[in-house]
PDB file of N, CA and C in Angstrom:
ATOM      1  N   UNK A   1       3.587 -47.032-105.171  1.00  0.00           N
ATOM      2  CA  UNK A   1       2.148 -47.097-105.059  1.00  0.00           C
ATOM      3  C   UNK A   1       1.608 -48.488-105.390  1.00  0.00           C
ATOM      4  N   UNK A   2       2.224 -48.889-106.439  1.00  0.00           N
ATOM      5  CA  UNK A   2       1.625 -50.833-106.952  1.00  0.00           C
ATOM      6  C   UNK A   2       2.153 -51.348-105.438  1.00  0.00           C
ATOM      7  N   UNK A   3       2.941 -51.379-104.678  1.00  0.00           N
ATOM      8  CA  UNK A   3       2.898 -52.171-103.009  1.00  0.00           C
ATOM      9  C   UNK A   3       1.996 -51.967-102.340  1.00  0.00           C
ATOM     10  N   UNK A   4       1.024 -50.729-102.360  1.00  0.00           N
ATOM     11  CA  UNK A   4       0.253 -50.165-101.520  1.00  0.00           C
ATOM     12  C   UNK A   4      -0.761 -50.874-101.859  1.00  0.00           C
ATOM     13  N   UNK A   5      -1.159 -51.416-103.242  1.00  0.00           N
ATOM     14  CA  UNK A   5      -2.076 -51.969-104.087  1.00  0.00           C
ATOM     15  C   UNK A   5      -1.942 -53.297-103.670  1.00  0.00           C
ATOM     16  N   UNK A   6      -1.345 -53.923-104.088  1.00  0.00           N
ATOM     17  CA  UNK A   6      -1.086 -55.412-103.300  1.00  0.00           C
ATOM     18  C   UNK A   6      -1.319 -55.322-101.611  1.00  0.00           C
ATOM     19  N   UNK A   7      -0.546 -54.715-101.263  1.00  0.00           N
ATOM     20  CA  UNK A   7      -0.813 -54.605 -99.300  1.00  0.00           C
ATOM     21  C   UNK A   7      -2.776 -54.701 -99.225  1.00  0.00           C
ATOM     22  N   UNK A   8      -3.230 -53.713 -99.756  1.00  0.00           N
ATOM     23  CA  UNK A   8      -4.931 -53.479 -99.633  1.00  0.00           C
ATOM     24  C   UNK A   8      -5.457 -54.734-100.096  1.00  0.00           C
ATOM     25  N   UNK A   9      -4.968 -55.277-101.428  1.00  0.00           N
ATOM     26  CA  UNK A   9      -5.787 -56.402-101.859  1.00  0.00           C
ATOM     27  C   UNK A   9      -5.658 -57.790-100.763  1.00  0.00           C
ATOM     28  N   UNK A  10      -3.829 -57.400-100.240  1.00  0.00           N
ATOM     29  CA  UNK A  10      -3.746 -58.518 -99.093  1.00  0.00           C
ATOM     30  C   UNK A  10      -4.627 -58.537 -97.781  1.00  0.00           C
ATOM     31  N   UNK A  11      -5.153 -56.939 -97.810  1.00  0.00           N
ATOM     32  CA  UNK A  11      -5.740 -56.511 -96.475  1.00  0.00           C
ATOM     33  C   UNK A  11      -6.936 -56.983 -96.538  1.00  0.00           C
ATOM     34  N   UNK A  12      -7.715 -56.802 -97.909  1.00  0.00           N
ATOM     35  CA  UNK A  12      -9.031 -57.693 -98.425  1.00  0.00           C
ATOM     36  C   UNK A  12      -9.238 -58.898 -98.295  1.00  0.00           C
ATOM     37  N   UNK A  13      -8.478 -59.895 -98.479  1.00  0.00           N
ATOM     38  CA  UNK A  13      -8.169 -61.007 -98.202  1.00  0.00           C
ATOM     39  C   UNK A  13      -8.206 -60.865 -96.616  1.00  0.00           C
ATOM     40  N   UNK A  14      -7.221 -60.275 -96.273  1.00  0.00           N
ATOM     41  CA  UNK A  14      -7.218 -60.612 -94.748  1.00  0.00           C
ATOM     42  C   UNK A  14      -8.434 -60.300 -93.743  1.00  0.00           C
ATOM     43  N   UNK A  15      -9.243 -59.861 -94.400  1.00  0.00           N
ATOM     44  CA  UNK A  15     -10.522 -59.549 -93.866  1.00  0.00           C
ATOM     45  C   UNK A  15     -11.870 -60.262 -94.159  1.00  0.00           C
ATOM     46  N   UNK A  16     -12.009 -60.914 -95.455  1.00  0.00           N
ATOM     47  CA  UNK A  16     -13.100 -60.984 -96.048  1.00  0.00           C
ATOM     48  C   UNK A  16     -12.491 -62.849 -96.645  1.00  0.00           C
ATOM     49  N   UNK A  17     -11.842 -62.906 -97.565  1.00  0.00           N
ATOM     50  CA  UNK A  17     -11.586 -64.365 -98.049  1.00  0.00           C
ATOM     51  C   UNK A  17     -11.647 -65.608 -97.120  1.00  0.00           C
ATOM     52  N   UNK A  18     -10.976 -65.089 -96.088  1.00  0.00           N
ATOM     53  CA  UNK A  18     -10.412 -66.013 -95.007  1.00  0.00           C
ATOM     54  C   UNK A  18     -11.738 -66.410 -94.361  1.00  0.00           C
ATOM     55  N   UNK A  19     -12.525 -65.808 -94.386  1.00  0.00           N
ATOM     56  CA  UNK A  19     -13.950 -66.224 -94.029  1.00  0.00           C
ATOM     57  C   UNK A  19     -14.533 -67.236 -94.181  1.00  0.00           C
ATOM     58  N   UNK A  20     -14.541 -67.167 -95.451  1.00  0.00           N
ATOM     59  CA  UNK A  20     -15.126 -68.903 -96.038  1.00  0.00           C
ATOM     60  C   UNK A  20     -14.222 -69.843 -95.587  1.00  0.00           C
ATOM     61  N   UNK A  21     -12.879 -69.751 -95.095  1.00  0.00           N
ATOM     62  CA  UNK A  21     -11.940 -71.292 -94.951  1.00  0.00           C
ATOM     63  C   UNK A  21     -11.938 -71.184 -93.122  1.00  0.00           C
ATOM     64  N   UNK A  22     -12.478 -70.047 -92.795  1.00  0.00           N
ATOM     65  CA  UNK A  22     -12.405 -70.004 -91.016  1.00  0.00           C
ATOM     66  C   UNK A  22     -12.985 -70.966 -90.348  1.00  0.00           C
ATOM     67  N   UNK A  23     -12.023 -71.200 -89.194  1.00  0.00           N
ATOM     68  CA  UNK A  23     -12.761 -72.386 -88.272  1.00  0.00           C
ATOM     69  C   UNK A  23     -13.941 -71.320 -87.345  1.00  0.00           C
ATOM     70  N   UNK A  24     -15.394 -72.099 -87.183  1.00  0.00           N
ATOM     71  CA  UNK A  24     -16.053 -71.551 -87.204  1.00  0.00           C
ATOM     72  C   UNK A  24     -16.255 -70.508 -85.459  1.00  0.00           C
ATOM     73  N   UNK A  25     -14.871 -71.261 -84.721  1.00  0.00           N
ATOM     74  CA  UNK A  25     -14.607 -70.379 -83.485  1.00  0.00           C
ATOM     75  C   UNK A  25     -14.128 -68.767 -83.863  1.00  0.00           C
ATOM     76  N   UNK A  26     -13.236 -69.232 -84.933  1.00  0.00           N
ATOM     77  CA  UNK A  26     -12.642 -67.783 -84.513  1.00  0.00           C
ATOM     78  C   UNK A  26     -13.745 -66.890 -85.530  1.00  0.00           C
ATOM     79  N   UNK A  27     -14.733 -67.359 -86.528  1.00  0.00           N
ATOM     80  CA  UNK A  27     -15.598 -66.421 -87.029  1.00  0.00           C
ATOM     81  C   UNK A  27     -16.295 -65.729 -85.756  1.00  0.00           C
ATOM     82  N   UNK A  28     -16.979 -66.711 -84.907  1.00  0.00           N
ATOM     83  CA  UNK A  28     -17.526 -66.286 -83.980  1.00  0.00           C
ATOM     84  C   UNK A  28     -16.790 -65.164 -82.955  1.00  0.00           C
ATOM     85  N   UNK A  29     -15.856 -65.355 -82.657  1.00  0.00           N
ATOM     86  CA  UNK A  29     -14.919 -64.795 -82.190  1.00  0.00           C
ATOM     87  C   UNK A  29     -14.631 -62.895 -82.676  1.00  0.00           C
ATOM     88  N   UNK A  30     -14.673 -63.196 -83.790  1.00  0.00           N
ATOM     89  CA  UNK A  30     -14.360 -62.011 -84.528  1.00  0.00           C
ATOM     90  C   UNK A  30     -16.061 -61.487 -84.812  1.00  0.00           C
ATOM     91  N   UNK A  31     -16.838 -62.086 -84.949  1.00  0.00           N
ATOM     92  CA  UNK A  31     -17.923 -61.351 -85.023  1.00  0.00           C
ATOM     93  C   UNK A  31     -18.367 -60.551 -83.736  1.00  0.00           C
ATOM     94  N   UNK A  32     -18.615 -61.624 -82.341  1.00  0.00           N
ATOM     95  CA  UNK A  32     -19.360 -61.181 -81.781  1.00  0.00           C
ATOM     96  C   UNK A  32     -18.283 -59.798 -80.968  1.00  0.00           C
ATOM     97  N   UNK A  33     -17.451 -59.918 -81.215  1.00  0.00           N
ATOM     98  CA  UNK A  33     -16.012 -58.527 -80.857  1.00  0.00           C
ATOM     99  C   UNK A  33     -16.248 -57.575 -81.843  1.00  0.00           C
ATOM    100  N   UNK A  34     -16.687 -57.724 -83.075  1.00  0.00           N
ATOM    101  CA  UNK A  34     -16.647 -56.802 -83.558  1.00  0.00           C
ATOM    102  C   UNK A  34     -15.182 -56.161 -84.706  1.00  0.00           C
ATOM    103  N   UNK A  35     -14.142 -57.385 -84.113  1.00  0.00           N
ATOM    104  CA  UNK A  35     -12.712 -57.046 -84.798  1.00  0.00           C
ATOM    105  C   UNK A  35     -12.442 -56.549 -85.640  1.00  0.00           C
ATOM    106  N   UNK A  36     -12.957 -56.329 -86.995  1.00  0.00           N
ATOM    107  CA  UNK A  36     -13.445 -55.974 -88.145  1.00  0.00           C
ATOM    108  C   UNK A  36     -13.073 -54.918 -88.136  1.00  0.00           C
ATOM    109  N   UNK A  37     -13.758 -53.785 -87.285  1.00  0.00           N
ATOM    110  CA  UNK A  37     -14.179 -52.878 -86.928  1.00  0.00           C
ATOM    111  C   UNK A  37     -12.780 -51.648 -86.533  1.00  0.00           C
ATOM    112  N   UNK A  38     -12.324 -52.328 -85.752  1.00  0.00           N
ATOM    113  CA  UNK A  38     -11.714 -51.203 -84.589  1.00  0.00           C
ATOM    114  C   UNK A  38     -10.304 -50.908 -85.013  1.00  0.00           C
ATOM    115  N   UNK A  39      -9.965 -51.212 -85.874  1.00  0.00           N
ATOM    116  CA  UNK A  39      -8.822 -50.837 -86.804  1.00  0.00           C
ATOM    117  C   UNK A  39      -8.763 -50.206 -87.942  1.00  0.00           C
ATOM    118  N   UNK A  40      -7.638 -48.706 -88.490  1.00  0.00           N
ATOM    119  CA  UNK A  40      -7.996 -48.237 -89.531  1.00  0.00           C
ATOM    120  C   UNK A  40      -7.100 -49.037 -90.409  1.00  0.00           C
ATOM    121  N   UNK A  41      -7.726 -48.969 -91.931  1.00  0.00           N
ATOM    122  CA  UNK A  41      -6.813 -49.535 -92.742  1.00  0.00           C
ATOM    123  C   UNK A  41      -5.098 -49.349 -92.571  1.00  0.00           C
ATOM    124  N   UNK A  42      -4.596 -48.002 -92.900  1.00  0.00           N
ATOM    125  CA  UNK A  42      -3.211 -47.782 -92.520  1.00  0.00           C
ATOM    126  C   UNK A  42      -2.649 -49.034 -91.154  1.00  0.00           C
ATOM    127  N   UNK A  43      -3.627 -48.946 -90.477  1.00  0.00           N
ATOM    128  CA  UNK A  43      -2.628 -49.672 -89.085  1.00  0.00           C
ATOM    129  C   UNK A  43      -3.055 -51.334 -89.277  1.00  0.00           C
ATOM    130  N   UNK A  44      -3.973 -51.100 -90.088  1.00  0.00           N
ATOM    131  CA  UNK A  44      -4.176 -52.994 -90.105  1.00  0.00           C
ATOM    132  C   UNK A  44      -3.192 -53.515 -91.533  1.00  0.00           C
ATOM    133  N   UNK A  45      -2.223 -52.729 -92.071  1.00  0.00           N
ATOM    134  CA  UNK A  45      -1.325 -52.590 -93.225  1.00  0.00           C
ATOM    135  C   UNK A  45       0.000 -52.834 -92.417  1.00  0.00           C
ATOM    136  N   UNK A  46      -0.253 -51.952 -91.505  1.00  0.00           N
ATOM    137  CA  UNK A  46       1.300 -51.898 -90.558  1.00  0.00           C
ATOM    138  C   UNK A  46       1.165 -53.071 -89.879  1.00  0.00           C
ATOM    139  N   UNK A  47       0.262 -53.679 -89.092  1.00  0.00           N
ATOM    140  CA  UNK A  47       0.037 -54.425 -88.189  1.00  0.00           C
ATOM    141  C   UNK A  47       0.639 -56.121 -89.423  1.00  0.00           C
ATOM    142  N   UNK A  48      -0.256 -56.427 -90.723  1.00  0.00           N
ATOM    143  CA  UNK A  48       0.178 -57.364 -91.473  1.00  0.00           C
ATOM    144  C   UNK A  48       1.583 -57.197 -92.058  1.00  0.00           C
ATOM    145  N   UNK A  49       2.244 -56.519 -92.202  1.00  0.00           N
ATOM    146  CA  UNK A  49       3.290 -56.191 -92.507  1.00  0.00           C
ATOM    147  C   UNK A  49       4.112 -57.068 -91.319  1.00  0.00           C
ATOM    148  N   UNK A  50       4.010 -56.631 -90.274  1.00  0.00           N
ATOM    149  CA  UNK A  50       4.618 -56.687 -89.270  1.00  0.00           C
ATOM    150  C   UNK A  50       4.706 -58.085 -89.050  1.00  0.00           C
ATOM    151  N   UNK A  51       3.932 -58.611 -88.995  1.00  0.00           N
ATOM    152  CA  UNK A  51       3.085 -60.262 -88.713  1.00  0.00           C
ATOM    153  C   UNK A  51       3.699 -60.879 -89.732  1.00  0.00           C
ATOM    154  N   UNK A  52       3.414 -60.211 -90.963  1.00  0.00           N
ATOM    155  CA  UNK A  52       3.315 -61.568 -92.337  1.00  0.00           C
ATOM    156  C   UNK A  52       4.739 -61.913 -93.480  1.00  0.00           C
ATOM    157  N   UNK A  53       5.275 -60.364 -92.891  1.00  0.00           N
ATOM    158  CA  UNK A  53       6.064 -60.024 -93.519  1.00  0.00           C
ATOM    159  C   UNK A  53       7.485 -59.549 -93.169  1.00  0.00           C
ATOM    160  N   UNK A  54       8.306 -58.089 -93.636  1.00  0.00           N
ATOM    161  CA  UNK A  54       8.785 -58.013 -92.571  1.00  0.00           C
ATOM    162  C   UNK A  54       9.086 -56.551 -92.895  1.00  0.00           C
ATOM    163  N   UNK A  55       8.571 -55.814 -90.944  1.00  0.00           N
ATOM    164  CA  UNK A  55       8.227 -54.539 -90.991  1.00  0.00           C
ATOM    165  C   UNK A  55       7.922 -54.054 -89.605  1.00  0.00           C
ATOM    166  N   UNK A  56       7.545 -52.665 -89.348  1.00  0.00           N
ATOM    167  CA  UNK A  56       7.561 -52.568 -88.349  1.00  0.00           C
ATOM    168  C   UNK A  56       6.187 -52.133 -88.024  1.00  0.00           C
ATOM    169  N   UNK A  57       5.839 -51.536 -86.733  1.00  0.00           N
ATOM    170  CA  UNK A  57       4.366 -51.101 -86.378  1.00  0.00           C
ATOM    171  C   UNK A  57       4.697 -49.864 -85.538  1.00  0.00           C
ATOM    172  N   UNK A  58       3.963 -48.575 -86.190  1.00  0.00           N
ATOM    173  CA  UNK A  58       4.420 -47.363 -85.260  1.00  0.00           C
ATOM    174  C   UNK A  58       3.461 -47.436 -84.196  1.00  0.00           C
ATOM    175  N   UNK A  59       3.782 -46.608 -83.063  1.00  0.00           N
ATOM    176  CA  UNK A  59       3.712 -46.558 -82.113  1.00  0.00           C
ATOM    177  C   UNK A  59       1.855 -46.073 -81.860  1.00  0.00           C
ATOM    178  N   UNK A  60       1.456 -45.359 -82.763  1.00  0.00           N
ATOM    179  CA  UNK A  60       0.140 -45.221 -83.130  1.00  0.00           C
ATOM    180  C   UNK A  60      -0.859 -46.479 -83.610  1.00  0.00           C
ATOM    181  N   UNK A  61       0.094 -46.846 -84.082  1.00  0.00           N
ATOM    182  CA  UNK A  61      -0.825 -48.210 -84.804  1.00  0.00           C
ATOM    183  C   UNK A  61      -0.607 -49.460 -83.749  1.00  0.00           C
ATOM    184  N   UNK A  62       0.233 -49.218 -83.345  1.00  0.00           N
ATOM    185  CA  UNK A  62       0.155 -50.214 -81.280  1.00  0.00           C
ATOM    186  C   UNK A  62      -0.779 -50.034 -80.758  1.00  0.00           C
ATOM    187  N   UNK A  63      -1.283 -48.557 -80.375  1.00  0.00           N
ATOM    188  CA  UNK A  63      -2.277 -48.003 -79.941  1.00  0.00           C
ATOM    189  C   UNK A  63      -3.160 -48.806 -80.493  1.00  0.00           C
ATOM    190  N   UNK A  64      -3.698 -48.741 -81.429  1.00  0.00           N
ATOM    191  CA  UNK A  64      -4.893 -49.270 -82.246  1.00  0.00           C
ATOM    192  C   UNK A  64      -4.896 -50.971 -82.006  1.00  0.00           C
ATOM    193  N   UNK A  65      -3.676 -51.651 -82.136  1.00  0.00           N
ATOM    194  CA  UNK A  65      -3.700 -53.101 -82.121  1.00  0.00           C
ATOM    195  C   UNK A  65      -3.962 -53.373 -80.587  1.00  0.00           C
ATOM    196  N   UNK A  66      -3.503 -52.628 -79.961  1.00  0.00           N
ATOM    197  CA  UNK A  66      -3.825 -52.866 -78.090  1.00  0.00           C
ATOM    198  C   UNK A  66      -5.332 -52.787 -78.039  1.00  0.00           C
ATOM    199  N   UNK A  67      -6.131 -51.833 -78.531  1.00  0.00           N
ATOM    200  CA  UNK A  67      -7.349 -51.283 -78.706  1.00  0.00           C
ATOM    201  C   UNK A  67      -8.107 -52.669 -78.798  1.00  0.00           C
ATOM    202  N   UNK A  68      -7.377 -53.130 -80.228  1.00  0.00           N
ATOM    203  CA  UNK A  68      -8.229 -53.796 -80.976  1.00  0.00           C
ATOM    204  C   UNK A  68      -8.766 -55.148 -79.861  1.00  0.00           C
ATOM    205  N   UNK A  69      -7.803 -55.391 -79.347  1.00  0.00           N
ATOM    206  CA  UNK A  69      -7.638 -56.310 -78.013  1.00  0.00           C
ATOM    207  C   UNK A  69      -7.171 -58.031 -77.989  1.00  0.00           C
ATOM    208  N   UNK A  70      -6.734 -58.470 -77.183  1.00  0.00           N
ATOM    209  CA  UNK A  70      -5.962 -60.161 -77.777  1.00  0.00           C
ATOM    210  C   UNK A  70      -6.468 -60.469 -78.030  1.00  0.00           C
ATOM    211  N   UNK A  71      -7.256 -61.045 -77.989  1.00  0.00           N
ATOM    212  CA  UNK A  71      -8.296 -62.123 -78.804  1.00  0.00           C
ATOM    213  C   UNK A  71      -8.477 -61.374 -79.789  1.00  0.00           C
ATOM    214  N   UNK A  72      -9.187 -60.205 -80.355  1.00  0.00           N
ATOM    215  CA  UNK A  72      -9.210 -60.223 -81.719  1.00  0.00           C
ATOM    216  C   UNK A  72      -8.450 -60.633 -82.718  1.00  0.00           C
ATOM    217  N   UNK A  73      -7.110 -59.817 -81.758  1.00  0.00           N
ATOM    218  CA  UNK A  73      -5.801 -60.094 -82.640  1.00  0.00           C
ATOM    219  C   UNK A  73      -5.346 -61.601 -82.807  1.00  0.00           C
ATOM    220  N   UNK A  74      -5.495 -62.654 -81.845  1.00  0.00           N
ATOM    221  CA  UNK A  74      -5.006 -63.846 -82.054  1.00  0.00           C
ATOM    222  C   UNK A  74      -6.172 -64.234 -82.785  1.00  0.00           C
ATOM    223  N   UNK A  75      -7.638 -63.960 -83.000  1.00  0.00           N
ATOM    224  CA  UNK A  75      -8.355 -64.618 -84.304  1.00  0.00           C
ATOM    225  C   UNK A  75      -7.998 -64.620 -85.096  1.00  0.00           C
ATOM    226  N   UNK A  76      -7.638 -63.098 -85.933  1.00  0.00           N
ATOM    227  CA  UNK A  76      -7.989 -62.625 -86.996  1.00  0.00           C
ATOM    228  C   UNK A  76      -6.373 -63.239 -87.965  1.00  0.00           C
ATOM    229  N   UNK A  77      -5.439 -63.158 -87.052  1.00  0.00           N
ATOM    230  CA  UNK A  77      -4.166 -64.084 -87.204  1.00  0.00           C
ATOM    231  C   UNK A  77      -4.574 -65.106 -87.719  1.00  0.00           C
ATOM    232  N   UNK A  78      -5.231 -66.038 -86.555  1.00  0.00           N
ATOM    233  CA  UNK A  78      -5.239 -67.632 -86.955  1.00  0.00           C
ATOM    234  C   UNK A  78      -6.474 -67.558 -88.419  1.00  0.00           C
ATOM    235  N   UNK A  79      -7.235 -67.057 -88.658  1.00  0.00           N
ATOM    236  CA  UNK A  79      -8.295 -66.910 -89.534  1.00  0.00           C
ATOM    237  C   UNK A  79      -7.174 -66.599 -90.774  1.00  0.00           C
ATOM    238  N   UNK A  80      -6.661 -65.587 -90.645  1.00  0.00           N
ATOM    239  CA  UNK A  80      -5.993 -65.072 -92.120  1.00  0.00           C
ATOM    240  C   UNK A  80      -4.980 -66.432 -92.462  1.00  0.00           C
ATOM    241  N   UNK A  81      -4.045 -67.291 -91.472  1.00  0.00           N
ATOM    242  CA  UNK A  81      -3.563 -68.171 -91.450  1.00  0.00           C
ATOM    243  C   UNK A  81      -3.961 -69.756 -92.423  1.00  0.00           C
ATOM    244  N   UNK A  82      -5.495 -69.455 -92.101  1.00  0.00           N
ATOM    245  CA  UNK A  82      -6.383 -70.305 -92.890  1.00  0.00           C
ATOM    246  C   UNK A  82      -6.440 -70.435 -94.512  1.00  0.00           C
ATOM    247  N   UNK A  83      -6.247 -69.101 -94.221  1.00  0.00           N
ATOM    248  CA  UNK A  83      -6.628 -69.116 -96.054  1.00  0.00           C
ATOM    249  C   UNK A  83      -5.397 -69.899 -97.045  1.00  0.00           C
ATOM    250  N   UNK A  84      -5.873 -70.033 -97.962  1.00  0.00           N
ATOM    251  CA  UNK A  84      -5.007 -71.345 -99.113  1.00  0.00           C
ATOM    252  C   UNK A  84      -4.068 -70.321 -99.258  1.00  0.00           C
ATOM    253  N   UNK A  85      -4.456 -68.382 -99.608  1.00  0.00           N
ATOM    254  CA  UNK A  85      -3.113 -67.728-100.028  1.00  0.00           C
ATOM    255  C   UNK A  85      -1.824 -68.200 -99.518  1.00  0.00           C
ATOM    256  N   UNK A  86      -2.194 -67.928 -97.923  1.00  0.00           N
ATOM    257  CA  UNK A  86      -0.578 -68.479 -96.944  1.00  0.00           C
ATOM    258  C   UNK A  86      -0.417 -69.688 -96.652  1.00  0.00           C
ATOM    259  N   UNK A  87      -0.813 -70.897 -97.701  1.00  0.00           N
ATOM    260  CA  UNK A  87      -0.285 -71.914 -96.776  1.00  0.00           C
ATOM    261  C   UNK A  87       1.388 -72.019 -97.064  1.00  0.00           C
ATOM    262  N   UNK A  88       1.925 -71.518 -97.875  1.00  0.00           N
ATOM    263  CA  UNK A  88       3.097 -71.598 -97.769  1.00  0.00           C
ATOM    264  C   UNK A  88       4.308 -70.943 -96.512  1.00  0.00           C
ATOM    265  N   UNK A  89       3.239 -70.524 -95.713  1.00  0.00           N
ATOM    266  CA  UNK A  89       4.403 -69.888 -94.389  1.00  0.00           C
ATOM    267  C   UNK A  89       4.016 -70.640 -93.429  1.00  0.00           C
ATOM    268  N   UNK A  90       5.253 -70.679 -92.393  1.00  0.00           N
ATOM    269  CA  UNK A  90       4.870 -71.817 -91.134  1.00  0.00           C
ATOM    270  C   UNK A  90       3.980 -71.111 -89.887  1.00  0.00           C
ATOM    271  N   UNK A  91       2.752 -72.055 -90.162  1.00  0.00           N
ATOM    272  CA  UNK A  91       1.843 -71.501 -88.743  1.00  0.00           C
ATOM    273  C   UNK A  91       3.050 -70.580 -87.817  1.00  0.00           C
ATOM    274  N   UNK A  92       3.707 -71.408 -87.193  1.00  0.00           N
ATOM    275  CA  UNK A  92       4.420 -71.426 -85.956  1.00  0.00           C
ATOM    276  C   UNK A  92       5.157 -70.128 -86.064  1.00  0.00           C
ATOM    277  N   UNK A  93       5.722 -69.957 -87.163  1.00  0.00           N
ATOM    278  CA  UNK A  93       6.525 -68.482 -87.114  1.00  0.00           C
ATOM    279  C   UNK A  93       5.375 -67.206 -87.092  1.00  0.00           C
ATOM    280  N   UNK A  94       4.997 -67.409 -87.915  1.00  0.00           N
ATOM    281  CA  UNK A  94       3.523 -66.352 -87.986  1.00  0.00           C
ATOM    282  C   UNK A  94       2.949 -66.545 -86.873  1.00  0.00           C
ATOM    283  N   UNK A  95       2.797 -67.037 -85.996  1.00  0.00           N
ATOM    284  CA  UNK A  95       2.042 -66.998 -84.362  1.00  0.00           C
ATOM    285  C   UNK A  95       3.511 -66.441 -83.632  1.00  0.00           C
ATOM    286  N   UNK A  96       4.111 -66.936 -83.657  1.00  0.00           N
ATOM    287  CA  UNK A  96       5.801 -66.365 -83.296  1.00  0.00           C
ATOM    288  C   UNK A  96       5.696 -64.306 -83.607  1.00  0.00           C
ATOM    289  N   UNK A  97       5.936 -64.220 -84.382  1.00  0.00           N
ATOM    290  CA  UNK A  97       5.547 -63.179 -85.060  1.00  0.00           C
ATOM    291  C   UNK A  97       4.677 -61.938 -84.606  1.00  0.00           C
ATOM    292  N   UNK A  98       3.199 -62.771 -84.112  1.00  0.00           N
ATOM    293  CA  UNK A  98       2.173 -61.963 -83.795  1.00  0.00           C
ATOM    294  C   UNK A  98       2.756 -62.249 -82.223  1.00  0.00           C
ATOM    295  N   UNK A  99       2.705 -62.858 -81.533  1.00  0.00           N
ATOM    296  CA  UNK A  99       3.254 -62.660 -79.871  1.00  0.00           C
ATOM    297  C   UNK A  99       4.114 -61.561 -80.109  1.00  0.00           C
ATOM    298  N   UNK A 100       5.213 -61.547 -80.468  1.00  0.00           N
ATOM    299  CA  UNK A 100       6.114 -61.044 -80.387  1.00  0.00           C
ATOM    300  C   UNK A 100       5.880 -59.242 -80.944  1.00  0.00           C
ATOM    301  N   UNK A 101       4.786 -59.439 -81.992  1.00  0.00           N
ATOM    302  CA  UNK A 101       4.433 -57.480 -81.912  1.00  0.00           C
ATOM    303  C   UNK A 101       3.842 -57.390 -81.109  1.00  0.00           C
ATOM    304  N   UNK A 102       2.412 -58.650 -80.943  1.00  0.00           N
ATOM    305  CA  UNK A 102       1.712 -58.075 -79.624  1.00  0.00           C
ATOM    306  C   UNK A 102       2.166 -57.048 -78.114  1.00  0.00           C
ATOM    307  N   UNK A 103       3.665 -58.346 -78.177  1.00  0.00           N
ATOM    308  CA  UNK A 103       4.218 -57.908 -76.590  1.00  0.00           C
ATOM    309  C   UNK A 103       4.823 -56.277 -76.898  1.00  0.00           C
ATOM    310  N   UNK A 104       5.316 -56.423 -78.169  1.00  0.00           N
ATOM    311  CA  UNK A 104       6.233 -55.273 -78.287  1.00  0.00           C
ATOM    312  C   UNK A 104       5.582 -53.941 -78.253  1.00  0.00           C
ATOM    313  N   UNK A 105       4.156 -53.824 -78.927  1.00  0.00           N
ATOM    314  CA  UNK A 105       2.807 -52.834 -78.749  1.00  0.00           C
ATOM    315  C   UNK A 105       2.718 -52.479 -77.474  1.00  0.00           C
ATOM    316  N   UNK A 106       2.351 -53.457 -76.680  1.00  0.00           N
ATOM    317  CA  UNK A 106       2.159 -53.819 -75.526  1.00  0.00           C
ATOM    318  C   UNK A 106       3.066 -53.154 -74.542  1.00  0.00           C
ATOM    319  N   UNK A 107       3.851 -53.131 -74.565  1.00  0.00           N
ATOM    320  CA  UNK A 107       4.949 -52.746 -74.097  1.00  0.00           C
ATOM    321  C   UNK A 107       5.224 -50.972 -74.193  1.00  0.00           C
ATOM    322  N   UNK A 108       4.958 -50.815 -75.332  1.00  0.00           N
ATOM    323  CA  UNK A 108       4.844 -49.520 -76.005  1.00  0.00           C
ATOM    324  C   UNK A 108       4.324 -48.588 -75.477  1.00  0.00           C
ATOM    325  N   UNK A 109       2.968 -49.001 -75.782  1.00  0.00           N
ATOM    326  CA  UNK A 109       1.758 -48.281 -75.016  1.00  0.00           C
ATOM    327  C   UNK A 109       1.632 -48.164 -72.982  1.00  0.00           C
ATOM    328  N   UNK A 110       2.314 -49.266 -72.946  1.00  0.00           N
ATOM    329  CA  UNK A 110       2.310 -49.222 -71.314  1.00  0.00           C
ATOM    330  C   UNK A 110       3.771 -48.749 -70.724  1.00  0.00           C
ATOM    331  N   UNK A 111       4.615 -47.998 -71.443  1.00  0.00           N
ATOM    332  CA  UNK A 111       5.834 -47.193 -71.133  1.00  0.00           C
ATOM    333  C   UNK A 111       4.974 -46.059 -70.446  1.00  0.00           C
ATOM    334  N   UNK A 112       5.844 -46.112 -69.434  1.00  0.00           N
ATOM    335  CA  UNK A 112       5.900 -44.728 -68.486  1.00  0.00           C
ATOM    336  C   UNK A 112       6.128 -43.391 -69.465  1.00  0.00           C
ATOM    337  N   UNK A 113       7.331 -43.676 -69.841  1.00  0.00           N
ATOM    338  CA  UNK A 113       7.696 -42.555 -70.644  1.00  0.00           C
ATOM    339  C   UNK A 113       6.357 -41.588 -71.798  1.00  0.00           C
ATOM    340  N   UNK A 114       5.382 -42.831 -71.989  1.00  0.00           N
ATOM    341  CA  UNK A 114       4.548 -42.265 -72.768  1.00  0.00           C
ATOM    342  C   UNK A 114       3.583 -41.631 -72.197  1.00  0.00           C
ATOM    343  N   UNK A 115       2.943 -41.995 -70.761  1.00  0.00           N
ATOM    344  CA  UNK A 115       2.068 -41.514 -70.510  1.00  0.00           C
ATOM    345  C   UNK A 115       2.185 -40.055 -69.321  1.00  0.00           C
ATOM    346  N   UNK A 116       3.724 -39.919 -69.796  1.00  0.00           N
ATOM    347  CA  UNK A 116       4.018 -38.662 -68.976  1.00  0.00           C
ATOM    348  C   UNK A 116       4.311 -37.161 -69.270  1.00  0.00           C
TER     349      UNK A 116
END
């Protein structure tokens, strides 16, 4: 349960801190979308996990990150990226990272197998 506690406080951060150090595109970006929004906590846990850390994203919470739509998702990335917490990880892998669930969501959700 103390991981679950850290994950939320990271999720806080990843939502709200990063704000003040955001370049002021991707605020805009994320505001006028709404990004904030269209994700439940659980899948925006799975989704940073996945991205920041190392983990996976169920097939439900694809759903939700497809939802959420690219651009949100490549803001809210580069925004959380911003903050002083992570400067110790390399941009490049963490954008590495997010392509790479993106496609894999992506992929997921647009299987035949699923929608049959």
């Amino acid at each position: 349960m103390a991981s679950l506690n850290v994950y939320s406080a990271l999720v806080v951060l990843f939502l709200t801190c990063g704000a003040a150090m955001a370049t002021k595109e991707n605020d805009q970006i994320i505001k006028d979308n709404n990004c904030e929004t269209k994700m439940g906590l659980p899948c925006v846990l799975e989704a940073f996990r996945s991205i920041f850390e190392t983990g996976t994203i169920s097939s439900k919470c694809c759903g939700e990150l497809v939802g959420l739509g690219k651009v949100c998702h490549s803001a809210l990335v580069k925004r959380t990226l911003e903050n002083p917490i992570f400067k110790d990880l390399s941009p490049a892998r963490i954008i590495a990272k997010s392509i790479q669930t993106w496609n894999n969501c992506l992929a997921l959700i647009d299987s035949p197998s699923l929608s049959a």
